[in-house]
N, C-alpha and C. Protein backbone atom coordinates (compact mmCIF):
# COMPACT_ATOMS: atom_id res chain seq x y z
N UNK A 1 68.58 -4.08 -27.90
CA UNK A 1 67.65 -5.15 -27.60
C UNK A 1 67.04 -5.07 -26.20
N UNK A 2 67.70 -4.42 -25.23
CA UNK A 2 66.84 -4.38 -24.19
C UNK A 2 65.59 -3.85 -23.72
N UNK A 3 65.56 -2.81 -24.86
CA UNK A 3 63.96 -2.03 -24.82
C UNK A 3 62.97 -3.39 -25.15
N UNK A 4 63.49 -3.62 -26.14
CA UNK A 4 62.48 -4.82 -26.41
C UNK A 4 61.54 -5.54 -25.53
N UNK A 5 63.00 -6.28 -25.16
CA UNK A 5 62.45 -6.95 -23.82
C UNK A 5 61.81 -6.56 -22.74
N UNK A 6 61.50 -5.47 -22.16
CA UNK A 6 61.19 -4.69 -21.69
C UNK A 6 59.44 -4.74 -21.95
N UNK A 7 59.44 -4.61 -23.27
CA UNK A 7 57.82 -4.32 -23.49
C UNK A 7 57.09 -5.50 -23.59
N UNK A 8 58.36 -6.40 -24.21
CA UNK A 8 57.30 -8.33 -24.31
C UNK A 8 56.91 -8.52 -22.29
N UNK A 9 58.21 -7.71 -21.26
CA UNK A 9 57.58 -8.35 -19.93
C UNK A 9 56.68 -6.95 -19.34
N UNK A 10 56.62 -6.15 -20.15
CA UNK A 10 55.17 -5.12 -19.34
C UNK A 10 53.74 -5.63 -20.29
N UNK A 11 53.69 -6.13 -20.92
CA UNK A 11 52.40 -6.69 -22.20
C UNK A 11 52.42 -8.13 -21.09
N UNK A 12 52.97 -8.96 -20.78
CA UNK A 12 53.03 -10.08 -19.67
C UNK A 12 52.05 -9.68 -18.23
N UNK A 13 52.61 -8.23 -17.53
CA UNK A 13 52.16 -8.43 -17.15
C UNK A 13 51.06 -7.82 -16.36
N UNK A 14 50.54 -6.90 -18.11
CA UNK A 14 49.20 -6.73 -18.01
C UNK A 14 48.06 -7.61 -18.24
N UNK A 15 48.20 -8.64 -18.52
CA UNK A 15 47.47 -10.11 -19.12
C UNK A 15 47.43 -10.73 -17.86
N UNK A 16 48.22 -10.45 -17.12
CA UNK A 16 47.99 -11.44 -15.39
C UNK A 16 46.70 -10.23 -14.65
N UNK A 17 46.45 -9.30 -14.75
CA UNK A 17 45.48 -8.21 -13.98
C UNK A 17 44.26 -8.72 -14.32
N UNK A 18 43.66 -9.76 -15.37
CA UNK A 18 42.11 -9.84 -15.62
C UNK A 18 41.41 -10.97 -14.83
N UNK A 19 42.02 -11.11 -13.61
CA UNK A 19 41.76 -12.08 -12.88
C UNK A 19 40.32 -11.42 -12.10
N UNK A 20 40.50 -10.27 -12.19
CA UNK A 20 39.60 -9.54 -10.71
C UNK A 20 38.38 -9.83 -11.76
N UNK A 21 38.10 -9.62 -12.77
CA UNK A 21 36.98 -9.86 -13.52
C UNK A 21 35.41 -11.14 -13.09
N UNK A 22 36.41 -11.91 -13.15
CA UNK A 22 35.29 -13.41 -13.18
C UNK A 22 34.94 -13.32 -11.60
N UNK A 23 35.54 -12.50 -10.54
CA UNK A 23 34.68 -12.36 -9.30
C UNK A 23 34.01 -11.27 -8.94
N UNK A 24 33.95 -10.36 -10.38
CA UNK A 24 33.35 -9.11 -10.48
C UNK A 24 31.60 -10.13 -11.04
N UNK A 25 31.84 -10.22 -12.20
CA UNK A 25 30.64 -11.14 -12.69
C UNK A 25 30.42 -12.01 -11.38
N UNK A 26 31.14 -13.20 -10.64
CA UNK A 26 29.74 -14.04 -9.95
C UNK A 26 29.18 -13.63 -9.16
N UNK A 27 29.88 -12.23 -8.60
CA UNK A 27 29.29 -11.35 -7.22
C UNK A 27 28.09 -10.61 -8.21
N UNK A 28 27.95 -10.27 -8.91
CA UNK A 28 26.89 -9.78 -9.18
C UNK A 28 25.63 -10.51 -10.45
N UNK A 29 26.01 -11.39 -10.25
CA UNK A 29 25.22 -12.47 -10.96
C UNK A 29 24.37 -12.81 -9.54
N UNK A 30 24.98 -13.56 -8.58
CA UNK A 30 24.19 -13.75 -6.94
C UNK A 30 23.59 -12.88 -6.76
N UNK A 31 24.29 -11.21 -7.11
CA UNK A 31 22.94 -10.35 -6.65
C UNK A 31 21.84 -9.64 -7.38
N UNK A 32 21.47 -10.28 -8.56
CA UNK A 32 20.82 -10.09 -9.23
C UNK A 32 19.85 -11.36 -8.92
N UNK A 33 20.20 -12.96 -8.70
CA UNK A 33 19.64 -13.62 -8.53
C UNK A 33 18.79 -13.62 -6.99
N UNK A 34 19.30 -13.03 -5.91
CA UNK A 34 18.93 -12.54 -5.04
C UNK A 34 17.64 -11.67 -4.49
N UNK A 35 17.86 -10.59 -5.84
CA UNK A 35 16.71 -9.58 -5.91
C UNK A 35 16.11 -10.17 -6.76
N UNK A 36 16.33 -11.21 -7.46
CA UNK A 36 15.04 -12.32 -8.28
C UNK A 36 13.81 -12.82 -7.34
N UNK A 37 14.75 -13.45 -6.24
CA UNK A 37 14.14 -14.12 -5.21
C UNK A 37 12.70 -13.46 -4.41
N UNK A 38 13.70 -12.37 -4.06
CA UNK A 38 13.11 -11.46 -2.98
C UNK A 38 11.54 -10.66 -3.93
N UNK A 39 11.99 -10.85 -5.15
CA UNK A 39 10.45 -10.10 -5.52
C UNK A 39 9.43 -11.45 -6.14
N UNK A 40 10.37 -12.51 -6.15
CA UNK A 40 9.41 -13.53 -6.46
C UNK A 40 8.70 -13.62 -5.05
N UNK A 41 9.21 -14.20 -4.41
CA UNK A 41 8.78 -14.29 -2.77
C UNK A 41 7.93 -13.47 -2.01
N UNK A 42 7.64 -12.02 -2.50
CA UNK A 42 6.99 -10.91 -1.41
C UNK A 42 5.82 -11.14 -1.62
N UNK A 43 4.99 -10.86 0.12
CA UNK A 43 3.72 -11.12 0.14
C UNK A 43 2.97 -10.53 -0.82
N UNK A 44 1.76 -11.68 -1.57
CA UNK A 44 0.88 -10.93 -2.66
C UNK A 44 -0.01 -10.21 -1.83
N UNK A 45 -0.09 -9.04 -2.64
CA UNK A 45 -1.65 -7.92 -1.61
C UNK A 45 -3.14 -9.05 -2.43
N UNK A 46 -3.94 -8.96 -1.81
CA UNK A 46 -5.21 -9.45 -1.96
C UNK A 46 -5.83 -8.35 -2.97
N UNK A 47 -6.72 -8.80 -3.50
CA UNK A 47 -7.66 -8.07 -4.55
C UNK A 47 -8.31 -6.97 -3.55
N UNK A 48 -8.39 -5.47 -4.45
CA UNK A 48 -9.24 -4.60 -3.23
C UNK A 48 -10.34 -4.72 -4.12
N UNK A 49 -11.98 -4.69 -3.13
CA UNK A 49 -12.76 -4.70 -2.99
C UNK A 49 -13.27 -3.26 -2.68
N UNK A 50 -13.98 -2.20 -3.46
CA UNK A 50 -13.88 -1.31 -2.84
C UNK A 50 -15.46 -1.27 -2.14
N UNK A 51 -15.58 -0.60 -1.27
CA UNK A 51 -16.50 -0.32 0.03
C UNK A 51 -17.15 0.81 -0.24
N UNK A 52 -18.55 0.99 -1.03
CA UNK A 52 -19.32 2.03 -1.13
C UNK A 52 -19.81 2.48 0.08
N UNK A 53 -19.70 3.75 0.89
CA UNK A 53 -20.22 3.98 2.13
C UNK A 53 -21.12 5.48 2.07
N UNK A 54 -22.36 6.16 2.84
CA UNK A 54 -23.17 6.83 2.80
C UNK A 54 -23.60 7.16 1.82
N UNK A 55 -23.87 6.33 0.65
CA UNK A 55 -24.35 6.57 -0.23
C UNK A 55 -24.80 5.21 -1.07
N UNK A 56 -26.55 5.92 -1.82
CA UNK A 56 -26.52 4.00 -2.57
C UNK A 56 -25.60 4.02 -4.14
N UNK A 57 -25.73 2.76 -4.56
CA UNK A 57 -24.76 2.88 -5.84
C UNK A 57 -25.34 1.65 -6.20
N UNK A 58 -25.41 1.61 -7.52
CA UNK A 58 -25.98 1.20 -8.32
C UNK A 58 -24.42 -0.26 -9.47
N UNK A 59 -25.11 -1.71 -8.76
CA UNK A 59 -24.42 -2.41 -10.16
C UNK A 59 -24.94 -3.30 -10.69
N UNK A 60 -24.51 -3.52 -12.03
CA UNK A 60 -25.40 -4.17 -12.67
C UNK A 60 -24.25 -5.88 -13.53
N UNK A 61 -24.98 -6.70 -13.88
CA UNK A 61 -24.53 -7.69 -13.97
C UNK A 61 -23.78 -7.78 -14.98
N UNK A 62 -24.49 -6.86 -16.19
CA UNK A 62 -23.73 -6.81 -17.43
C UNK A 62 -23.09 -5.52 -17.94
N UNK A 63 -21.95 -5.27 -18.15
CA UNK A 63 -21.41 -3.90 -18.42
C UNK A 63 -21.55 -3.41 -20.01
N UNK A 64 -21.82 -4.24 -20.70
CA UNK A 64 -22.19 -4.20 -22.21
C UNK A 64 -22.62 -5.95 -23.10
N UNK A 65 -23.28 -5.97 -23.77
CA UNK A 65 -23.77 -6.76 -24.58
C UNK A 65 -23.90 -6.58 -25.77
N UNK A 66 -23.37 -7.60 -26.64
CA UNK A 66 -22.97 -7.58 -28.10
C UNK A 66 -24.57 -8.66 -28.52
N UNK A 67 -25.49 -8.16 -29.38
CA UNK A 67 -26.77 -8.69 -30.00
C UNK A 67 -26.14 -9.35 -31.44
N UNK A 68 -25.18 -8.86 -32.10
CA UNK A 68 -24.97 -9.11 -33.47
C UNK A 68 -24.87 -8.10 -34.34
N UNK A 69 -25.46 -8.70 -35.32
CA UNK A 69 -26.20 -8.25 -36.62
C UNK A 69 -27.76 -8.09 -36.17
N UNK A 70 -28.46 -6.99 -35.91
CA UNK A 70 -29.87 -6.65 -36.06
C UNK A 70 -30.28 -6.05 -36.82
N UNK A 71 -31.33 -6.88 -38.22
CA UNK A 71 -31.85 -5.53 -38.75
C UNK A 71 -32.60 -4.26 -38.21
N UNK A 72 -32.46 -3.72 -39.37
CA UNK A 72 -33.70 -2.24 -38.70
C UNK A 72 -34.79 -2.60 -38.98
N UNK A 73 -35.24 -2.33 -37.54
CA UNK A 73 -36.79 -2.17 -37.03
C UNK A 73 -37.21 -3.84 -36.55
N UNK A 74 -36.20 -4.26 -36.25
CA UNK A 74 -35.91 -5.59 -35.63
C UNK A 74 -36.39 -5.23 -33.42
N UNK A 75 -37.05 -6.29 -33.70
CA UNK A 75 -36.74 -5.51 -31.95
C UNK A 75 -36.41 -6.97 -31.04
N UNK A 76 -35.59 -6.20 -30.07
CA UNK A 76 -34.58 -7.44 -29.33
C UNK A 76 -34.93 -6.43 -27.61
N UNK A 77 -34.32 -7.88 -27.26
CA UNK A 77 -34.88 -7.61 -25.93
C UNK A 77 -33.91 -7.98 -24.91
N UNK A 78 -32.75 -7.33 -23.72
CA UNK A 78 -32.26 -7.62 -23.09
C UNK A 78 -32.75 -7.61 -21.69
N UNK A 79 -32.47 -8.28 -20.59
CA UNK A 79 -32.07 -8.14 -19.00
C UNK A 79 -31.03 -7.49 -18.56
N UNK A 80 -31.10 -6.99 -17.77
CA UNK A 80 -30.54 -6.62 -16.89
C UNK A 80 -30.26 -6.78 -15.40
N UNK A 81 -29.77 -7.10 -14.06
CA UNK A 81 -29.97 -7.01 -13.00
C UNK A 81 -29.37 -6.16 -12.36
N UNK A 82 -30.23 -5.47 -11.80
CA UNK A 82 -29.33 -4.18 -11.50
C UNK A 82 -29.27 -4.59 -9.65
N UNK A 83 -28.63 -4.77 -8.63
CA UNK A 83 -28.50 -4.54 -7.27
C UNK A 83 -27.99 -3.11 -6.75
N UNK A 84 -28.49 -2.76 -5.68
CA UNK A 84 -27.71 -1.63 -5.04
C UNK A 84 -26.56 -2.05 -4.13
N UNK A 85 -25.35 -1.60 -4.21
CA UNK A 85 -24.36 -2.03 -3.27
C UNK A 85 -24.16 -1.12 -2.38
N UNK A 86 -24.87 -0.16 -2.27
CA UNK A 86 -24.33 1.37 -1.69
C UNK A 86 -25.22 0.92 0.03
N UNK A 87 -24.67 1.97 0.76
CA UNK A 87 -25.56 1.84 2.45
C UNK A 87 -26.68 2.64 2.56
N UNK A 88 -27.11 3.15 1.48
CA UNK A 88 -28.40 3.93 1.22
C UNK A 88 -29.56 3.24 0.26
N UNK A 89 -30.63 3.86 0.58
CA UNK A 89 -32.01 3.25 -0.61
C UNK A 89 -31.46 3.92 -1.62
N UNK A 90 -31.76 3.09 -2.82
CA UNK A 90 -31.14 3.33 -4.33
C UNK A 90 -33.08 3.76 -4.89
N UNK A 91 -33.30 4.77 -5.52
CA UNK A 91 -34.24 5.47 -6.26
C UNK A 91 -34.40 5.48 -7.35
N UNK A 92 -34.96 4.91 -7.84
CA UNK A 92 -35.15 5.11 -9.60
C UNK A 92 -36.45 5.83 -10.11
N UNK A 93 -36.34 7.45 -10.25
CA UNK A 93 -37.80 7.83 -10.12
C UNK A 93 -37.77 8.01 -11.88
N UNK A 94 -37.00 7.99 -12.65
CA UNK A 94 -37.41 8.11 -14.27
C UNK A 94 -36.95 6.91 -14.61
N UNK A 95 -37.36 6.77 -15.65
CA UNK A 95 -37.15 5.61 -17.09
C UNK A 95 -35.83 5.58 -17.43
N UNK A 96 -35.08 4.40 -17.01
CA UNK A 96 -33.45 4.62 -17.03
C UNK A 96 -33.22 5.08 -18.96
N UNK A 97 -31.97 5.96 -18.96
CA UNK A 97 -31.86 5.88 -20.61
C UNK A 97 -31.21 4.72 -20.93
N UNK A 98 -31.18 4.63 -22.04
CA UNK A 98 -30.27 3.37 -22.66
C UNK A 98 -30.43 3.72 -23.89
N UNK A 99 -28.86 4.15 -24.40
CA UNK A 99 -27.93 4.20 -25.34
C UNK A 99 -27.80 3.55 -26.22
N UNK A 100 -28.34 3.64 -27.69
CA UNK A 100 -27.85 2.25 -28.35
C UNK A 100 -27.13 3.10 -29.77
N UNK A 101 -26.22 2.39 -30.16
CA UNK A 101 -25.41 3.23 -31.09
C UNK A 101 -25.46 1.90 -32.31
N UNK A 102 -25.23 2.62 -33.75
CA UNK A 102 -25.42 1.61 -34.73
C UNK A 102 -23.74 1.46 -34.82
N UNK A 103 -23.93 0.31 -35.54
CA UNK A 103 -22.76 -0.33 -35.22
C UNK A 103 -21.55 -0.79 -34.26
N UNK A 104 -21.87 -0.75 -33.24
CA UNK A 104 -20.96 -1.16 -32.07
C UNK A 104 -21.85 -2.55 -31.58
């Protein structure tokens, strides 16, 4: 009978060792909540704006326009405004193209 006993008090007192656990978890629960903080908190960068320089450049107000349904041989008519943002005179010596594809 003494082996016995023996193993009911080593099974005892491996059941007392799971203590280190629950300060394993709150230490790293804080530092997870921590690095929550720190990236909620960091300065936002501002929108970049980019800076066309020695050269003109060309923008326009609308980047695409949806007409519908047009029949064929329908004729429609858009605007455009085009500004130069560039630090140079902007040139338009031909007839700009413009692209029109069926169905899009």
């Amino acid at each position: 009978m003494p082996k016995f006993r023996r193993k009911i008090i080593r099974n005892q007192k491996k059941r007392n060792n799971p203590k280190k656990f629950p300060l394993l978890f709150i230490f790293g629960g804080l530092a997870i909540i921590i690095i929550a903080l720190l990236f909620a908190f960091q300065k936002k960068t501002e929108p970049f704006t980019p800076e066309v320089t020695d050269k003109p450049s060309l923008k326009t107000d609308k980047e695409m326009v949806d007409l519908g349904n047009v029949k064929l041989g329908q004729t429609v008519r858009v605007s455009f405004e085009l500004k130069n943002v560039g630090d140079e005179t902007l040139r338009i010596s031909n007839v700009p193209y413009v692209e029109v594809k069926e169905g899009c």
